[in-house]
N, C-alpha and C. Protein backbone atom coordinates (compact mmCIF):
# COMPACT_ATOMS: atom_id res chain seq x y z
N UNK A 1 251.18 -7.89 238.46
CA UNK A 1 252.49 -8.30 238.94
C UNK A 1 253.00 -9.49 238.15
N UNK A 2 252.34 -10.60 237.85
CA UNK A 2 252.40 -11.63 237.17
C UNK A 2 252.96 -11.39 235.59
N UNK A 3 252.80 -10.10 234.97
CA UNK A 3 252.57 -9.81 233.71
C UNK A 3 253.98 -9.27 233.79
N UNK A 4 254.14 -8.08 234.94
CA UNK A 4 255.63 -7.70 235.00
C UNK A 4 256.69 -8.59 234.85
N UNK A 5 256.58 -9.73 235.63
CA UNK A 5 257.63 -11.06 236.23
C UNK A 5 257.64 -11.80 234.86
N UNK A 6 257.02 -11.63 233.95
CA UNK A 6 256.62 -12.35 232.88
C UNK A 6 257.49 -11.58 231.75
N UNK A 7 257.59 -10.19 231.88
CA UNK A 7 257.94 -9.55 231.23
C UNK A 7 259.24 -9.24 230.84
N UNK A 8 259.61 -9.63 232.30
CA UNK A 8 261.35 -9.34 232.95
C UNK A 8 262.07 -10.66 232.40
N UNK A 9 261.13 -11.89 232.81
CA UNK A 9 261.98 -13.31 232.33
C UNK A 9 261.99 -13.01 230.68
N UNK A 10 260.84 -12.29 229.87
CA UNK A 10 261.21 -12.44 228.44
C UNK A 10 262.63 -11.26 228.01
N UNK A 11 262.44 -10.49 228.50
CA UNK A 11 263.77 -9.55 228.39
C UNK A 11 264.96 -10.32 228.88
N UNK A 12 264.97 -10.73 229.94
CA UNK A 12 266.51 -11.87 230.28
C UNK A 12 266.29 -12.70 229.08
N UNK A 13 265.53 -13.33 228.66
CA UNK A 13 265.90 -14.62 227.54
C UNK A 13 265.89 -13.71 226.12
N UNK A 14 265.63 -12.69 225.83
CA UNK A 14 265.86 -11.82 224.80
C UNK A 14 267.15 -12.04 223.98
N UNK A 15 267.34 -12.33 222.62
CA UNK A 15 268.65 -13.03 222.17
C UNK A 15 269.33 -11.38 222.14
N UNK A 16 270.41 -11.04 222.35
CA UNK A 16 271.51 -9.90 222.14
C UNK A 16 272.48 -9.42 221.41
N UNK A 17 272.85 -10.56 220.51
CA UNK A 17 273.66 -10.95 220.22
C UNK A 17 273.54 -9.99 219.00
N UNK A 18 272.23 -9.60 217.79
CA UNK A 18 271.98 -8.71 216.76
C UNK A 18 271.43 -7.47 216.96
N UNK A 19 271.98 -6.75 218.14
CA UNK A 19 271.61 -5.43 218.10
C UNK A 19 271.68 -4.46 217.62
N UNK A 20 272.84 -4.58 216.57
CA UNK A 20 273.39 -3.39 215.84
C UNK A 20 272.72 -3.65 214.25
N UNK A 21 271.66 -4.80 214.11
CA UNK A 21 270.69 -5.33 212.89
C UNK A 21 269.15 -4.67 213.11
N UNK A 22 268.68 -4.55 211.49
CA UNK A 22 267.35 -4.12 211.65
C UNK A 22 266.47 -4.66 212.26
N UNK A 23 265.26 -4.77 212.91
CA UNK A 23 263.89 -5.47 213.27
C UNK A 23 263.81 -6.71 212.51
N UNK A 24 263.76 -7.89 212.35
CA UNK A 24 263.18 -8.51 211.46
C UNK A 24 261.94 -9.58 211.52
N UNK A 25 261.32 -9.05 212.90
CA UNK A 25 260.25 -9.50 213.03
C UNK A 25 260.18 -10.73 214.22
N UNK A 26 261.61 -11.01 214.65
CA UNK A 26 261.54 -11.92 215.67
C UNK A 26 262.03 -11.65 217.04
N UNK A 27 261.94 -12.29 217.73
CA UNK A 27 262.61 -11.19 219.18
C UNK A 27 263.77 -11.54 219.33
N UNK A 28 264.25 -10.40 219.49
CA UNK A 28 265.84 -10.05 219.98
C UNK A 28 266.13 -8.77 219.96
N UNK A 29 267.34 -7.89 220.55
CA UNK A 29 267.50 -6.73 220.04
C UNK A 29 267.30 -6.30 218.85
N UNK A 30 267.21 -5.31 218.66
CA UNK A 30 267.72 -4.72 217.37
C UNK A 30 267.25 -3.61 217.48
N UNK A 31 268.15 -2.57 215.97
CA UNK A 31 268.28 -1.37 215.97
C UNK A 31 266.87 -0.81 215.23
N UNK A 32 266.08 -0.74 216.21
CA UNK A 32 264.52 -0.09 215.45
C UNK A 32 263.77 0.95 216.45
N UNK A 33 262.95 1.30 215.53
CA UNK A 33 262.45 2.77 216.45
C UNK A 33 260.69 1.81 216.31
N UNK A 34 260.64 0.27 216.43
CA UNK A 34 258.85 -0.62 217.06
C UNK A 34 259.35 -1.29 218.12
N UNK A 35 260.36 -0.83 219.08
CA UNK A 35 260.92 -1.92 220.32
C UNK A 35 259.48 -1.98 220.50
N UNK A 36 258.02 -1.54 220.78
CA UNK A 36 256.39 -2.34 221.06
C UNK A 36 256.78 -3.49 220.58
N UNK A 37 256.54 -3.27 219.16
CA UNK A 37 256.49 -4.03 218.17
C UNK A 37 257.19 -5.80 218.42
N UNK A 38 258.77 -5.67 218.84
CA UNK A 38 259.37 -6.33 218.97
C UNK A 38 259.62 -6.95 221.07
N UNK A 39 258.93 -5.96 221.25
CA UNK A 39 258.39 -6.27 223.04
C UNK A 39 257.47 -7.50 222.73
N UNK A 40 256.00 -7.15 222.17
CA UNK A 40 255.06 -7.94 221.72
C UNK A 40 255.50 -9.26 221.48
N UNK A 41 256.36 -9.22 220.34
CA UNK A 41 257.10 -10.58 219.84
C UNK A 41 257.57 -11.30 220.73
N UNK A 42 258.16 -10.98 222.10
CA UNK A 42 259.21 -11.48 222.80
C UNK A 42 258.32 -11.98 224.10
N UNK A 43 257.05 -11.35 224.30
CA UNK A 43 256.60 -11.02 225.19
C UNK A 43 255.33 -13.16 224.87
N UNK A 44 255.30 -12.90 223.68
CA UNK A 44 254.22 -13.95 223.22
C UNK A 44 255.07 -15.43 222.92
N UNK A 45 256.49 -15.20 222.84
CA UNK A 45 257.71 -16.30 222.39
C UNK A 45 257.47 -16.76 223.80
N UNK A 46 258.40 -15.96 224.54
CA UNK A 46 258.27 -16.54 225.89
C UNK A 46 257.77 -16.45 226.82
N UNK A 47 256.84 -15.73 226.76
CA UNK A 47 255.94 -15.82 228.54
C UNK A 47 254.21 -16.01 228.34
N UNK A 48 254.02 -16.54 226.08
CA UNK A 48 252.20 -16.41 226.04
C UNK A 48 251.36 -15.34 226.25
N UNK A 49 252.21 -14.30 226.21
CA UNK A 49 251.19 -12.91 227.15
C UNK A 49 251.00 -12.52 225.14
N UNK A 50 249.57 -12.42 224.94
CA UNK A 50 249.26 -11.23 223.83
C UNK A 50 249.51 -10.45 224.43
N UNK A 51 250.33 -9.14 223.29
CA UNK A 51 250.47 -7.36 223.82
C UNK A 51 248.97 -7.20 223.23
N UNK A 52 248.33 -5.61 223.56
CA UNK A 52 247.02 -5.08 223.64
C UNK A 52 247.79 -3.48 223.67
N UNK A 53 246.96 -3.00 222.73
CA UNK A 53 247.32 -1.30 222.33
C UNK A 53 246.36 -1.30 224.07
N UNK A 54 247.42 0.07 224.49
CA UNK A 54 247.00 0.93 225.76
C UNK A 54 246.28 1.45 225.30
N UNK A 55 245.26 1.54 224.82
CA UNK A 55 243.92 2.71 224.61
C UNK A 55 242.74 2.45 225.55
N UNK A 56 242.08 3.78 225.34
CA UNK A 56 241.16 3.55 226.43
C UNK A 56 239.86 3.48 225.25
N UNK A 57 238.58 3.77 225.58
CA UNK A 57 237.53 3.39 225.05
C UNK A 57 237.08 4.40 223.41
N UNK A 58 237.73 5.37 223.65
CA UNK A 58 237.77 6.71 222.45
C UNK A 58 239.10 6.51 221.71
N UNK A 59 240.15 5.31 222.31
CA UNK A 59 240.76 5.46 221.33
C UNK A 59 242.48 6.28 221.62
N UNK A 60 242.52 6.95 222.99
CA UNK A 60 243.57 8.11 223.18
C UNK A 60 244.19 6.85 224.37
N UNK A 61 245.53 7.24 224.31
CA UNK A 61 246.77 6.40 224.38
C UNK A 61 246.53 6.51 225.89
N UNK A 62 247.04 5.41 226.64
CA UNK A 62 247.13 5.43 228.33
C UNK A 62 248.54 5.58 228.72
N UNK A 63 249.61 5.13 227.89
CA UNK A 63 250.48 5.39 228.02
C UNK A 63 251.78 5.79 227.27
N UNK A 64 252.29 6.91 227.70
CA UNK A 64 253.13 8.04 226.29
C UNK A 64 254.50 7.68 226.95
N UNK A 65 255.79 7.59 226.09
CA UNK A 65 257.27 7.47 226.09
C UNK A 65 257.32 9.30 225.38
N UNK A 66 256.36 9.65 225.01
CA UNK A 66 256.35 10.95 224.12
C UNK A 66 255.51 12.25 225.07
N UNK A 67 256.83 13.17 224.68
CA UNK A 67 256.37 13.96 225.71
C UNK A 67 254.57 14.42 225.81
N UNK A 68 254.48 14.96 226.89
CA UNK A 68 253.27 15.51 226.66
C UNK A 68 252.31 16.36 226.07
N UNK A 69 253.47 17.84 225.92
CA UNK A 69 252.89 18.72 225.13
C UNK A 69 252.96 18.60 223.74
N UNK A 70 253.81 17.34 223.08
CA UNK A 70 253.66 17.41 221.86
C UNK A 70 252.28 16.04 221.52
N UNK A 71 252.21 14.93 222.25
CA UNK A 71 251.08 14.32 221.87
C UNK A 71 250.02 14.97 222.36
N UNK A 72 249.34 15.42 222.81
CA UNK A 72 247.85 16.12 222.81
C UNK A 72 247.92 16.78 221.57
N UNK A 73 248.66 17.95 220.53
CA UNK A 73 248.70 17.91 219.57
C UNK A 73 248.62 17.39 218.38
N UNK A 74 249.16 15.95 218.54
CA UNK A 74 249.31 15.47 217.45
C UNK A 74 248.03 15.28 216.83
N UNK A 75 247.63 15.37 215.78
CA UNK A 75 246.51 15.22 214.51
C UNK A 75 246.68 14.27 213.12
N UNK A 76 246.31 13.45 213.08
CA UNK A 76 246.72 12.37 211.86
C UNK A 76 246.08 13.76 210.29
N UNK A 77 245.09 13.76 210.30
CA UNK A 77 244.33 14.98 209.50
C UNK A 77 245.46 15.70 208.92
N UNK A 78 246.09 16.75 209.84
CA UNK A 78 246.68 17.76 209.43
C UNK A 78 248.22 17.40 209.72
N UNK A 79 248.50 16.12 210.27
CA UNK A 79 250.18 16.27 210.11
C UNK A 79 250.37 14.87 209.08
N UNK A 80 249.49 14.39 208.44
CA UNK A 80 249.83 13.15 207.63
C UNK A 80 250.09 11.84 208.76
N UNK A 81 250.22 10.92 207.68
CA UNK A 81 250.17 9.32 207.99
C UNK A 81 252.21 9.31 207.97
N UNK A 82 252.27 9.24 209.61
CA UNK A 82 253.88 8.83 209.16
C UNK A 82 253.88 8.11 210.67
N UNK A 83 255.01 7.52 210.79
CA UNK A 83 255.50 6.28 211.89
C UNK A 83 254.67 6.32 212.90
N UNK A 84 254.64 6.92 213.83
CA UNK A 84 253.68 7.13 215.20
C UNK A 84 251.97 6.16 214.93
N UNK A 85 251.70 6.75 214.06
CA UNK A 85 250.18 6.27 213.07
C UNK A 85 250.37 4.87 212.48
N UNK A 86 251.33 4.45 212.26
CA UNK A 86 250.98 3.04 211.35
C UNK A 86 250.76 2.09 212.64
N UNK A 87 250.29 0.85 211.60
CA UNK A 87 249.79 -0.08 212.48
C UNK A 87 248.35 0.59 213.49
N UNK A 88 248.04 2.27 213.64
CA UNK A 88 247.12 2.26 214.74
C UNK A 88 245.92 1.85 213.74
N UNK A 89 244.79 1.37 214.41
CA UNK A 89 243.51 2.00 214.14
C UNK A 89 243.17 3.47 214.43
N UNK A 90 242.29 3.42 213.31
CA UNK A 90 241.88 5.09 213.39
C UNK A 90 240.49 5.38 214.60
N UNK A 91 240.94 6.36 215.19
CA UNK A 91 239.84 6.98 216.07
C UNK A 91 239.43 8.55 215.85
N UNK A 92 238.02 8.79 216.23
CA UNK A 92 237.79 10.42 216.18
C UNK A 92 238.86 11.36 216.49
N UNK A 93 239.63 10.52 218.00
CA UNK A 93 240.24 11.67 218.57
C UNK A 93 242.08 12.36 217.48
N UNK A 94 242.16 11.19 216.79
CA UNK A 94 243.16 11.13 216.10
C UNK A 94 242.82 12.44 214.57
N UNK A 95 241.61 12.91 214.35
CA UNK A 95 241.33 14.65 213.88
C UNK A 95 241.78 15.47 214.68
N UNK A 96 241.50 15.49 216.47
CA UNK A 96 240.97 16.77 216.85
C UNK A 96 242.26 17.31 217.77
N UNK A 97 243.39 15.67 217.53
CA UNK A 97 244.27 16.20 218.75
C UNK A 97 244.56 15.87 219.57
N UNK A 98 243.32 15.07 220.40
CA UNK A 98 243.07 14.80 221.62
C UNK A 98 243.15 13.27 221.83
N UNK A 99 244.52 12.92 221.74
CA UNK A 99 244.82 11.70 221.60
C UNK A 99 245.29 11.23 222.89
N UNK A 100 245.18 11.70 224.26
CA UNK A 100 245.81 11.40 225.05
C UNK A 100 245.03 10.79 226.70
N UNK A 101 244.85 10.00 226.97
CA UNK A 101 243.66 9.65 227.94
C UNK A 101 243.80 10.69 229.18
N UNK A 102 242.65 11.05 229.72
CA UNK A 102 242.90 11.67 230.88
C UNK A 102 243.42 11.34 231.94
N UNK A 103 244.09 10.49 232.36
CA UNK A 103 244.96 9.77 233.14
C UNK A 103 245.99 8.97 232.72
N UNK A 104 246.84 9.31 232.10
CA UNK A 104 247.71 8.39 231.13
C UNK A 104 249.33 8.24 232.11
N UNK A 105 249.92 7.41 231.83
CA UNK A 105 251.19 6.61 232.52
C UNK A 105 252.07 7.29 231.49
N UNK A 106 252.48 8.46 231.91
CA UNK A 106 253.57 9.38 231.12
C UNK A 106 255.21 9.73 231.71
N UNK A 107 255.95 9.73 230.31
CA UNK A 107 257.91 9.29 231.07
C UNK A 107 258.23 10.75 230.47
């Protein structure tokens, strides 16, 4: 609960003003497809919280913005290294597919 309330005050103090500008690494809007990325930033400016990848112990995501039937598919191996993949560490499950925790917080 603490982390939420923490989360909400960094989004109200979130600058707005450059939303229609690329990422550039500091928090505020902007027009990018790492809002994590730039959550993280905003999240450590103003409320001290380190972000932490949702993974569980193998490595497969706890929580997907991406539908379901297409991440259990996904394969780094056979579909290449492109956006979704950067920044991760690599895990087994990221060959076989099975990238998705068995209980995961899915939109």
């Amino acid at each position: 609960r603490a982390t939420l309330l923490a989360a909400a005050d960094s989004f109200q103090k979130m600058p707005m003003e450059n939303g229609n500008e690329e990422d550039d690494g500091t928090c505020g809007d902007a027009f990018t497809s790492t809002e994590e990325v730039v959550t993280a930033i905003c999240l450590k400016e103003h409320s001290n919280i380190i972000a932490e990848p949702a993974i569980d112990s193998q490595g497969r995501e706890e929580i997907s913005l991406i539908e379901v039937d297409d991440i259990i598919v996904y394969n780094r191996t056979a579909m290449g290294e492109w956006w979704y993949w950067e920044g991760k560490k690599r895990y087994p499950c990221h060959d076989t597919g099975d990238c998705l925790s068995d209980l995961p917080l899915a939109f």
